[in-house]
C-alpha atoms as a PDB file:
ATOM      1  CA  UNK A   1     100.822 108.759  80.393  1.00  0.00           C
ATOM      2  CA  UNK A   2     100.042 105.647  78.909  1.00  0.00           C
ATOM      3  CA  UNK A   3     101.027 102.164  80.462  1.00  0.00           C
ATOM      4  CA  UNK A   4     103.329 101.418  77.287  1.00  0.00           C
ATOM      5  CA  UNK A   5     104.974 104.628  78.120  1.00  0.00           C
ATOM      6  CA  UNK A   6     105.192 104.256  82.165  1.00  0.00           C
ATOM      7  CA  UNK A   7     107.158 100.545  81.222  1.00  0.00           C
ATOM      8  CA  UNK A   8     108.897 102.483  78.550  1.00  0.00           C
ATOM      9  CA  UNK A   9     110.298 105.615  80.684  1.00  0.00           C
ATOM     10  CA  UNK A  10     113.809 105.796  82.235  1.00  0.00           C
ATOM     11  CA  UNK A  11     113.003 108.375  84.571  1.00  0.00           C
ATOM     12  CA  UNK A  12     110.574 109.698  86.815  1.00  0.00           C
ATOM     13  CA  UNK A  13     110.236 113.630  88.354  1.00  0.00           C
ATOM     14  CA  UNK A  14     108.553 114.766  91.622  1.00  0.00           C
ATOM     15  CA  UNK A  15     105.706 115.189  89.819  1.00  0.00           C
ATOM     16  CA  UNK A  16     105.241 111.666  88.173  1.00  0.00           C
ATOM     17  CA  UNK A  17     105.621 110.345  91.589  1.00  0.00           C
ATOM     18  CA  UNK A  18     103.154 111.721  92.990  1.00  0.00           C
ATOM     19  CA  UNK A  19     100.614 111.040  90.512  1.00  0.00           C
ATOM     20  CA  UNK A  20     101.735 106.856  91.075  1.00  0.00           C
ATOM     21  CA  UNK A  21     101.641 107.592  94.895  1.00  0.00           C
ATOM     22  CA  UNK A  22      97.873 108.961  93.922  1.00  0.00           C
ATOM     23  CA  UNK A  23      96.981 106.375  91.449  1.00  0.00           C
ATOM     24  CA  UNK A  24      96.351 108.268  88.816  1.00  0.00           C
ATOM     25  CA  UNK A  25      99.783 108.407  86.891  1.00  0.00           C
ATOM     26  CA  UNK A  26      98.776 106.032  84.261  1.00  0.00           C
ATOM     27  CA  UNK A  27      95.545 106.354  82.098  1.00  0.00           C
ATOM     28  CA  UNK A  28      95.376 102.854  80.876  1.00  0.00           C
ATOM     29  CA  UNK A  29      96.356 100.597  83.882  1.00  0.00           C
ATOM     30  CA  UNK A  30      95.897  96.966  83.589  1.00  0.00           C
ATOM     31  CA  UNK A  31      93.944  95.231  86.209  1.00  0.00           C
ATOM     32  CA  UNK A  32      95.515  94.785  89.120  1.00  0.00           C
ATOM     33  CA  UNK A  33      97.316  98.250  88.620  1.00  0.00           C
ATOM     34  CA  UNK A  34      97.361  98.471  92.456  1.00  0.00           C
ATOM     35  CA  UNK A  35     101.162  99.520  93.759  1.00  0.00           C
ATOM     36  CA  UNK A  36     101.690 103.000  95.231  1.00  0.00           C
ATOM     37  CA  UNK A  37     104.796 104.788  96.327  1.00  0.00           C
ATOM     38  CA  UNK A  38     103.786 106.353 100.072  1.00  0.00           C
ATOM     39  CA  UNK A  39     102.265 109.952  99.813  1.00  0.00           C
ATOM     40  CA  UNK A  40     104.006 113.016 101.623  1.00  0.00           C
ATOM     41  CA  UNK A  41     105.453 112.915 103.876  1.00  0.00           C
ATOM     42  CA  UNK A  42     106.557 109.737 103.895  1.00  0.00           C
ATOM     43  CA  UNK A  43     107.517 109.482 100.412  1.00  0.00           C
ATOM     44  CA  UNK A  44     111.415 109.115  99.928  1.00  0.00           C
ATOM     45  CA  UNK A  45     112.471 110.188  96.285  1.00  0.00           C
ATOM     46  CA  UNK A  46     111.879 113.737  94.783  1.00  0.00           C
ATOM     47  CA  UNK A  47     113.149 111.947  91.253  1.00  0.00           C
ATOM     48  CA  UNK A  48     114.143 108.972  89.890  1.00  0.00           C
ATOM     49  CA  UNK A  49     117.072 110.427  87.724  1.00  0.00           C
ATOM     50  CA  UNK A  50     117.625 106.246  85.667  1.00  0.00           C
ATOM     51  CA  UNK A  51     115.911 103.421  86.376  1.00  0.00           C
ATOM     52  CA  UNK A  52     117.014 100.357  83.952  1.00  0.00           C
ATOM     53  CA  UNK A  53     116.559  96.534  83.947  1.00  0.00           C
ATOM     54  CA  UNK A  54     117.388  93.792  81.461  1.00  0.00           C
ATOM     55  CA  UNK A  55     115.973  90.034  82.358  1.00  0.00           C
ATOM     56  CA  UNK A  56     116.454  89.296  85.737  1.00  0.00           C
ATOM     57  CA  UNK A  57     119.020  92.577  86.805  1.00  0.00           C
ATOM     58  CA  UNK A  58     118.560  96.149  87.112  1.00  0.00           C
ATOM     59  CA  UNK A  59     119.720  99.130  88.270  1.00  0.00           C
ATOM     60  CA  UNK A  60     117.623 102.565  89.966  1.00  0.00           C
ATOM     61  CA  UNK A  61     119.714 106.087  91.038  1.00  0.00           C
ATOM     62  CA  UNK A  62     117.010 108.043  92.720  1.00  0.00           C
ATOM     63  CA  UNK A  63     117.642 111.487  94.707  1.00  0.00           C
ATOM     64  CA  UNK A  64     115.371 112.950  97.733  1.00  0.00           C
ATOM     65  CA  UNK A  65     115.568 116.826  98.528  1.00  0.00           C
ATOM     66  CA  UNK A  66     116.686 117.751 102.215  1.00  0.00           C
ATOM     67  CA  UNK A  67     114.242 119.923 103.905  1.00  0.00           C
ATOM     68  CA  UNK A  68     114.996 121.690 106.901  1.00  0.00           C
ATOM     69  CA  UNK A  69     111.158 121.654 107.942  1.00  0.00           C
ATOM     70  CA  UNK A  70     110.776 118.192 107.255  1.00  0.00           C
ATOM     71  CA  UNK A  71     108.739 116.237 109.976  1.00  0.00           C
ATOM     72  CA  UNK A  72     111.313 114.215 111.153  1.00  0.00           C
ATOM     73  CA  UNK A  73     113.909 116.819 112.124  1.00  0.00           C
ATOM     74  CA  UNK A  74     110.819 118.249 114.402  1.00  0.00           C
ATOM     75  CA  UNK A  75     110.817 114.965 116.690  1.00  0.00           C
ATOM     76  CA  UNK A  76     114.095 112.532 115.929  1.00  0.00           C
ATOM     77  CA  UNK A  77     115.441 113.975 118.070  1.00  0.00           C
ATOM     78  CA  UNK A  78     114.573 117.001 119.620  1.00  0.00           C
ATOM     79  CA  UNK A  79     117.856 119.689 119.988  1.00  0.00           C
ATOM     80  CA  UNK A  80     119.828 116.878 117.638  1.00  0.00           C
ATOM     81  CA  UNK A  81     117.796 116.375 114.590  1.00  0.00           C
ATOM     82  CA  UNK A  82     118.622 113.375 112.357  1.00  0.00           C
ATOM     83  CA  UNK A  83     116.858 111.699 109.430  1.00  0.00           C
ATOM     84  CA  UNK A  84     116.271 108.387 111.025  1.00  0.00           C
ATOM     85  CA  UNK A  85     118.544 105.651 109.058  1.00  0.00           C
ATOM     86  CA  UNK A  86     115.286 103.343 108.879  1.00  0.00           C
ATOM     87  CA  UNK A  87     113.567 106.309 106.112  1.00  0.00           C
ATOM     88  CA  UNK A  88     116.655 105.480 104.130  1.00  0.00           C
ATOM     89  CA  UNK A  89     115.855 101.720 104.075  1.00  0.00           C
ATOM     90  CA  UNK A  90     112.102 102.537 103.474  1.00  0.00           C
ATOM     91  CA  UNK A  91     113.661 104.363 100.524  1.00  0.00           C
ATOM     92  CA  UNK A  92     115.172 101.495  98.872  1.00  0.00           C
ATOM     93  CA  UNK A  93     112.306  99.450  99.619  1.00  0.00           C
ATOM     94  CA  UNK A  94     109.736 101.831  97.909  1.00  0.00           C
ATOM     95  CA  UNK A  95     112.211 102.312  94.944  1.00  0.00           C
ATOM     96  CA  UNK A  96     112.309  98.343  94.372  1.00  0.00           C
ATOM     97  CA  UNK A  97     108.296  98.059  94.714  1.00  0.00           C
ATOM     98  CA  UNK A  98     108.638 101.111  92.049  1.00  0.00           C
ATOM     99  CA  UNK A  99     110.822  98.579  89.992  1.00  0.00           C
ATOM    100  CA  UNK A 100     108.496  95.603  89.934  1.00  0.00           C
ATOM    101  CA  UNK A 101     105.778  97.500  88.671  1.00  0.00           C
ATOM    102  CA  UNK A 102     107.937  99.401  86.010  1.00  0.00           C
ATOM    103  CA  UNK A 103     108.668  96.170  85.093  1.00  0.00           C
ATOM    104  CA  UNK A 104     105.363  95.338  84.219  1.00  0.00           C
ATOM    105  CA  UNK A 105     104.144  93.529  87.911  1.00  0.00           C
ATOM    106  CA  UNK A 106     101.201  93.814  89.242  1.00  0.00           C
ATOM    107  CA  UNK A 107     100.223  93.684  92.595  1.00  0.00           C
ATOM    108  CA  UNK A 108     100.243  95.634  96.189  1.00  0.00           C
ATOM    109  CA  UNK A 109     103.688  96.409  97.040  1.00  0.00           C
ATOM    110  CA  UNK A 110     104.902  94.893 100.100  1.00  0.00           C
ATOM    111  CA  UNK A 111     108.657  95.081 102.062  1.00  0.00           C
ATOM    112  CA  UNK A 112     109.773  91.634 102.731  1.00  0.00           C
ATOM    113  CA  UNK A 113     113.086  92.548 104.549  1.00  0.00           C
ATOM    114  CA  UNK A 114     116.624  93.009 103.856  1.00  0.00           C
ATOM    115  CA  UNK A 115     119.973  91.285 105.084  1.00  0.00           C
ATOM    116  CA  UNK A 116     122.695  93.610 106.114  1.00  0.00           C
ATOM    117  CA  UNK A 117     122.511  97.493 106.717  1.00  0.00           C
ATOM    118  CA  UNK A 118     125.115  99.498 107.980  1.00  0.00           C
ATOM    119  CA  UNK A 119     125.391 103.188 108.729  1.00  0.00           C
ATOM    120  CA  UNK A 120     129.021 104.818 108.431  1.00  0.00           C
ATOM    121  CA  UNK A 121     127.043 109.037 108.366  1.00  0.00           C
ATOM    122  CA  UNK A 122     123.749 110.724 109.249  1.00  0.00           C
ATOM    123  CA  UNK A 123     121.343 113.277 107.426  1.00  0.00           C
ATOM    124  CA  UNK A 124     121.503 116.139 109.085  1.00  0.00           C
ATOM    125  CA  UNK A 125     118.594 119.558 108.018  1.00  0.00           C
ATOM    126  CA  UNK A 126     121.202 121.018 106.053  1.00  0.00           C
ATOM    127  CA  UNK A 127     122.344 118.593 103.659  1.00  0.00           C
ATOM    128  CA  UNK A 128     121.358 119.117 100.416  1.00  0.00           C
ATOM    129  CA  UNK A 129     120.645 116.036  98.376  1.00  0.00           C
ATOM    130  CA  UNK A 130     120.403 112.021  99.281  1.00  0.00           C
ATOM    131  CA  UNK A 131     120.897 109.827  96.367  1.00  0.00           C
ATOM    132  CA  UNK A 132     119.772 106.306  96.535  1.00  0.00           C
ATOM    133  CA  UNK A 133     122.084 103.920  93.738  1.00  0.00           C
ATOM    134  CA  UNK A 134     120.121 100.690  93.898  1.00  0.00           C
ATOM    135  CA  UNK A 135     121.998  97.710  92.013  1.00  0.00           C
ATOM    136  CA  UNK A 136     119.264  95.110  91.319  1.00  0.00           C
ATOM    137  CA  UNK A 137     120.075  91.820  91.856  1.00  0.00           C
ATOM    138  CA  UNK A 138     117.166  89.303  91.350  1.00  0.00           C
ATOM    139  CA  UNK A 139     113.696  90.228  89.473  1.00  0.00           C
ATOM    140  CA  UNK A 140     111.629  87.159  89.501  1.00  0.00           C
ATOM    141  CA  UNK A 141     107.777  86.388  88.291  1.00  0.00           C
ATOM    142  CA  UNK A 142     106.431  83.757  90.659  1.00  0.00           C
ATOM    143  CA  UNK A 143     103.755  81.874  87.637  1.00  0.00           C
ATOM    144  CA  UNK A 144     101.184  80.279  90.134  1.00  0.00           C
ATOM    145  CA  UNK A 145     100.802  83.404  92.320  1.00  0.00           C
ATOM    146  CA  UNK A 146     101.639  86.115  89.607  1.00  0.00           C
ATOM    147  CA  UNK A 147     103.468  87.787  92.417  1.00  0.00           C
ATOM    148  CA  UNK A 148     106.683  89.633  91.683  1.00  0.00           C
ATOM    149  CA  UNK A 149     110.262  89.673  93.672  1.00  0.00           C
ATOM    150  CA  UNK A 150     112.893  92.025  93.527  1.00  0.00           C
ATOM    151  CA  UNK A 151     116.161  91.918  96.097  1.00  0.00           C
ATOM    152  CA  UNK A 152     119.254  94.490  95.513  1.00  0.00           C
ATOM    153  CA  UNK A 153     121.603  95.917  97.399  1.00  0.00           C
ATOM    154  CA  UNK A 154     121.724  99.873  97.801  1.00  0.00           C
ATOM    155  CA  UNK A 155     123.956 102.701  98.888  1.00  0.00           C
ATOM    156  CA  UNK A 156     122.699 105.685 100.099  1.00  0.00           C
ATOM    157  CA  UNK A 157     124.584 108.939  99.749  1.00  0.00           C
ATOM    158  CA  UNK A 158     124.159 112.527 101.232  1.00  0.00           C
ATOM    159  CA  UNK A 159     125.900 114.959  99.468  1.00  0.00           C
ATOM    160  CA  UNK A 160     128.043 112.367  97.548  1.00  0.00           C
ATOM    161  CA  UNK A 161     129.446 111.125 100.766  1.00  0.00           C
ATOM    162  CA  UNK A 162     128.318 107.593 101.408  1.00  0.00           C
ATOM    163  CA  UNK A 163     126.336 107.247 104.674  1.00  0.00           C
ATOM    164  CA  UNK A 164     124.464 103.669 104.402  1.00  0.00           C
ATOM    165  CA  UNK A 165     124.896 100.262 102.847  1.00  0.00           C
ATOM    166  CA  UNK A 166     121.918  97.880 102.328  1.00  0.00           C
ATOM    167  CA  UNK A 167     122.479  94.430 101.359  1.00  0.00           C
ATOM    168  CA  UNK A 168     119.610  91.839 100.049  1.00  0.00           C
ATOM    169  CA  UNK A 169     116.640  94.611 100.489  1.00  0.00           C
ATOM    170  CA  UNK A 170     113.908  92.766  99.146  1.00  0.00           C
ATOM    171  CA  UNK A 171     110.617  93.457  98.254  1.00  0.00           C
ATOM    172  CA  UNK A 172     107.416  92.203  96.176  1.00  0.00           C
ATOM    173  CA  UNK A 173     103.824  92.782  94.328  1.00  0.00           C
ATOM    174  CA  UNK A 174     101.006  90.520  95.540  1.00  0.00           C
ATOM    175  CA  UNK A 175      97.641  90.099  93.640  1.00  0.00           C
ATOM    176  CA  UNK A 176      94.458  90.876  95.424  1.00  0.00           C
ATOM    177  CA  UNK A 177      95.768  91.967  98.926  1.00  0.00           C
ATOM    178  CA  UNK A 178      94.960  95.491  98.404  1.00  0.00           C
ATOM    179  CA  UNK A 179      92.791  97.016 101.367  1.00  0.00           C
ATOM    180  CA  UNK A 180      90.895  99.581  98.740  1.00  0.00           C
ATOM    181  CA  UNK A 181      87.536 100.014 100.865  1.00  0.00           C
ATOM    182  CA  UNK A 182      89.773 101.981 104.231  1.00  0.00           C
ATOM    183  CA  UNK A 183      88.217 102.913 106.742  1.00  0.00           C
ATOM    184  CA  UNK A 184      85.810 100.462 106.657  1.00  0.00           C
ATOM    185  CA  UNK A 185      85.672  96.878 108.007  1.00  0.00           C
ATOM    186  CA  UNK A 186      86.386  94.679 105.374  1.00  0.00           C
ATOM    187  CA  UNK A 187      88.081  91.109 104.416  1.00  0.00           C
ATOM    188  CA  UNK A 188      91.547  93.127 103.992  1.00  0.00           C
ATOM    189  CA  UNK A 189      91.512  95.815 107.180  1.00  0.00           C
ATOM    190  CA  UNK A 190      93.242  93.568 109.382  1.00  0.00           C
ATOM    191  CA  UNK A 191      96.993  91.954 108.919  1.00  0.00           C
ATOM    192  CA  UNK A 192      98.781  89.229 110.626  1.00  0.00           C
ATOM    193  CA  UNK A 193     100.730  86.095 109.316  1.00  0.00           C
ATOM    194  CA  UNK A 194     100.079  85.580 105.457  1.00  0.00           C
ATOM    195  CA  UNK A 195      97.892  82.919 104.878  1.00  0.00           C
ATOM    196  CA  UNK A 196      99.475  80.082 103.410  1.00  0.00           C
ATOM    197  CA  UNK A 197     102.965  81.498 103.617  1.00  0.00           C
ATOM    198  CA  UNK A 198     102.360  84.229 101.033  1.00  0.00           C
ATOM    199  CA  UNK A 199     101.341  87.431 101.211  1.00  0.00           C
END
């Protein structure tokens, strides 16, 4: 699709996804085109079923398939398996970085934290469906870095039963921090604090 029509779209299947998680969803990327959604496994959404945003607010209602086989029912925990509640937060994260470059950001996507999560159920291998409902709360352009920030709060449901809450999940695109060259020894293959206080 073209770039005008990956702005343009209000939602996203399993098979759009992967071709952003790949890089190659969008013919006519703008430089600096470099934000990815995680590959499988670790890749949270199946679909994005709306994803909507008017000046500064938004809103995203994603859904992720329940596998039985999935890798973390094999290991967390063995003879009790449970999605671990952190893949849910990864989730919203992942589905805001999705947000700042729908929004026409450009950048590497990067988690920056969140302020409150709390977990009232658990994802268990024979749920059916998790659906993330992400209310958007800030999108800002930062104008000397060109970075983008995004923070909303989320709620995470498993079968239409709310399990999680996640308050002030925030997350942002950064120009130029991509590590494009892996495996190999470069400038970008090692992290640490941000230079400068920015990413």
């Amino acid at each position: 699709m073209t770039y005008q029509e990956f702005t343009g779209r209000g939602r996203f299947d399993l098979e759009h996804l992967l071709a952003f998680a790949h890089g190659n969803l969008v013919e006519d990327a703008p430089a600096g085109f470099d934000a990815r959604l995680p590959a499988p496994p670790f890749l949270m959404a199946d679909r994005i079923l709306s994803i909507d945003g008017d000046g500064r607010r938004g809103r995203i209602v994603a859904e992720q398939d329940i596998r039985p086989d999935a890798w973390y029912f094999q290991c967390h925990f063995r003879n009790d398996p449970v999605q671990p509640g952190c893949l849910c937060v990864d989730a919203i994260w992942q589905l805001l970085g999705f947000f700042c470059v729908w929004r026409g950001g450009l950048g590497s996507g990067r988690a920056l934290g969140c302020g409150e999560i709390d977990f009232s159920g658990q994802i268990r291998p024979y749920n059916r469906v998790v659906r993330y409902e992400i209310d958007v709360k800030r999108f800002s352009r930062l104008r000397e870095s060109e970075s983008c920030i995004v923070i909303g709060d989320g709620v995470v449901f498993v079968d239409d039963e709310p399990v999680a809450r996640v308050a002030g999940a925030r997350t942002g695109l950064f120009r130029d921090i991509a590590y494009q060259d892996y495996p190999h020894r470069s400038a970008r293959s090692t992290g640490g604090t941000a230079q400068g206080g920015t990413l």
